[in-house]
C-alpha atoms as a PDB file:
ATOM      1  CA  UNK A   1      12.638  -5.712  -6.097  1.00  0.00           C
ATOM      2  CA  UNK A   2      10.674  -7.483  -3.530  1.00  0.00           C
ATOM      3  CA  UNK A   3       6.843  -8.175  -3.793  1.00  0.00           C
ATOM      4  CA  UNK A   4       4.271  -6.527  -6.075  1.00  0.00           C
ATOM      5  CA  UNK A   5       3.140  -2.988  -6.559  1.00  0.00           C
ATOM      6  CA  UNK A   6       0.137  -2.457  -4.983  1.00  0.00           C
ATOM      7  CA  UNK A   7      -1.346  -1.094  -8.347  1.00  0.00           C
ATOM      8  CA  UNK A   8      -1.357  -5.139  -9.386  1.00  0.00           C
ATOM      9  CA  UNK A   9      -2.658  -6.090  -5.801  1.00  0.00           C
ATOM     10  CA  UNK A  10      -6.370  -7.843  -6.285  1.00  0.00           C
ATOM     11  CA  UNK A  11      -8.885  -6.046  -4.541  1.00  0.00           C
ATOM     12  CA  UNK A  12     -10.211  -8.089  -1.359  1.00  0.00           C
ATOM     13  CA  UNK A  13      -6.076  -9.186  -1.249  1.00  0.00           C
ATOM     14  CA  UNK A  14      -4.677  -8.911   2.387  1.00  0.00           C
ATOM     15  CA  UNK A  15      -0.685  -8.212   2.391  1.00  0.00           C
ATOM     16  CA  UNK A  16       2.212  -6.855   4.272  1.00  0.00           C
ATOM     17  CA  UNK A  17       4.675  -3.995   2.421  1.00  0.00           C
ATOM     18  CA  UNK A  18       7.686  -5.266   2.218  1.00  0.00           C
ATOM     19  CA  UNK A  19       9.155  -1.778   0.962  1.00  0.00           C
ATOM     20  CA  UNK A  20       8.507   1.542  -0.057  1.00  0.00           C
ATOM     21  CA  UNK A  21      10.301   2.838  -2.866  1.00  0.00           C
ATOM     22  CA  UNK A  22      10.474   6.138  -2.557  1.00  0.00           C
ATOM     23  CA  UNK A  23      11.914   9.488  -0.416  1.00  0.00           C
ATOM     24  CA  UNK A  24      12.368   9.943   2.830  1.00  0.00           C
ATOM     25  CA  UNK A  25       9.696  12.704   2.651  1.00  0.00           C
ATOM     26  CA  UNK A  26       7.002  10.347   1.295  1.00  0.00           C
ATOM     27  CA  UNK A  27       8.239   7.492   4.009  1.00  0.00           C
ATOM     28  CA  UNK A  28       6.935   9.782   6.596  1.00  0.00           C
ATOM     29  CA  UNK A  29       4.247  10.844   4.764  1.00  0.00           C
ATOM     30  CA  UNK A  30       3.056   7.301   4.698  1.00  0.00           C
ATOM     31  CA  UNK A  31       3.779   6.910   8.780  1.00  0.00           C
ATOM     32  CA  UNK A  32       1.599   9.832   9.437  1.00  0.00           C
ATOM     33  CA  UNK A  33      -1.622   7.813   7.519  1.00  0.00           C
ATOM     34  CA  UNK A  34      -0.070   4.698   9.426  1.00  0.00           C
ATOM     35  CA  UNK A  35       1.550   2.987   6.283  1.00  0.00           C
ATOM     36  CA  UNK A  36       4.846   1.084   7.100  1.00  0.00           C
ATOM     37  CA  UNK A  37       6.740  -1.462   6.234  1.00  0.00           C
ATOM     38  CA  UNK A  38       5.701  -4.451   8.268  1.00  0.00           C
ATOM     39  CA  UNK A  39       2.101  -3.199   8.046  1.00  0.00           C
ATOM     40  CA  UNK A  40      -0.719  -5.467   6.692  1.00  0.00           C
ATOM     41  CA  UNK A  41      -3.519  -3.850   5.295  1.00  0.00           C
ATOM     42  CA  UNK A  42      -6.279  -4.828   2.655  1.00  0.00           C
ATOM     43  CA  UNK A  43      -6.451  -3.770  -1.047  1.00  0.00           C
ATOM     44  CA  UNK A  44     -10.527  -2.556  -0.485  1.00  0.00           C
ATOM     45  CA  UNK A  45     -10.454  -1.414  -4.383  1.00  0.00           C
ATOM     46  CA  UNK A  46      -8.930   0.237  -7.467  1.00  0.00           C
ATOM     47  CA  UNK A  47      -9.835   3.998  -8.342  1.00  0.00           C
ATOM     48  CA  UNK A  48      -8.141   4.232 -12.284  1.00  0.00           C
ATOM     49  CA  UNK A  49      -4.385   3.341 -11.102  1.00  0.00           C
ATOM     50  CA  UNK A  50      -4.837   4.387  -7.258  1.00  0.00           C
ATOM     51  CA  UNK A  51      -6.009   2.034  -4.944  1.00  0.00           C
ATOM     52  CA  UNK A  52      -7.937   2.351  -1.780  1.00  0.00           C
ATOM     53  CA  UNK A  53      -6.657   0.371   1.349  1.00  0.00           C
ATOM     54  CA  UNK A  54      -7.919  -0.282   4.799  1.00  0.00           C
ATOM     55  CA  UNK A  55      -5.957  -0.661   8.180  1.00  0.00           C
ATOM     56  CA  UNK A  56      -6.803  -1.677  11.758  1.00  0.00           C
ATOM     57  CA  UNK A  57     -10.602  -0.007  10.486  1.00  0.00           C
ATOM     58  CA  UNK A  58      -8.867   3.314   8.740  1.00  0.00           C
ATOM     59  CA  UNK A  59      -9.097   3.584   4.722  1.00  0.00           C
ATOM     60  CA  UNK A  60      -6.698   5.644   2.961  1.00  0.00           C
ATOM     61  CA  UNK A  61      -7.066   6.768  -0.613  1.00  0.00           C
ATOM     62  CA  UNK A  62      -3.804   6.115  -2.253  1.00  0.00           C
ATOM     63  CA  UNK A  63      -2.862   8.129  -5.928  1.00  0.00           C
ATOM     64  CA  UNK A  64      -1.202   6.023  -8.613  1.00  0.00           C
ATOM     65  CA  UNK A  65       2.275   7.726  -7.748  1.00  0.00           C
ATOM     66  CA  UNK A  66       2.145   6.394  -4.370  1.00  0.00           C
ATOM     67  CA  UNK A  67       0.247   2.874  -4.972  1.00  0.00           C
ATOM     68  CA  UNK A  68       3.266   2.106  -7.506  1.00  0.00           C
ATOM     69  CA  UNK A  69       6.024   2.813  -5.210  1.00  0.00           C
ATOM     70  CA  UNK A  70       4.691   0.390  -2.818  1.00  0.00           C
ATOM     71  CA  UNK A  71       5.414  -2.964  -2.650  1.00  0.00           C
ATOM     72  CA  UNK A  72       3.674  -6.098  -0.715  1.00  0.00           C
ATOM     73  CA  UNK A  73       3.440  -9.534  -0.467  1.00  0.00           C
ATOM     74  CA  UNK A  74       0.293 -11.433  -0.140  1.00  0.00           C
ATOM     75  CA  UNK A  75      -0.738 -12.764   3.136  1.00  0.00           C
ATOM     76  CA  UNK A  76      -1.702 -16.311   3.638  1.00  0.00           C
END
């Protein structure tokens, strides 16, 4: 599986998802709050297991179900 879950993403990291492992449903659940594959976004901080990320100025709150489903690689 590529990259890390995004529940073992540093906050202050800056990465790309690389996949989402999960339904079709939750895929476009994810485009809707302007999560993709391809996007890069920034891991702000951690809220138990969830994690709250930040995109082109947007932050979405992301639950532990989600946050491990997603995968990213770091950004250089």
């Amino acid at each position: 599986m590529p990259g890390q879950s995004l529940t073992d993403t540093p906050v202050g990291q800056k990465v790309r998802l690389v996949a989402i492992d999960g339904s079709r449903q939750l895929v476009l659940r994810l485009l809707s709050l302007g999560l993709s594959v391809g996007a890069e976004i920034e891991v702000l901080h951690h809220r138990g297991r969830g994690v709250v990320v930040a995109r082109e100025g947007n932050r979405v709150a992301l639950g532990k179900g989600i946050a491990e489903k997603l995968r990213a690689e770091a950004i250089e």
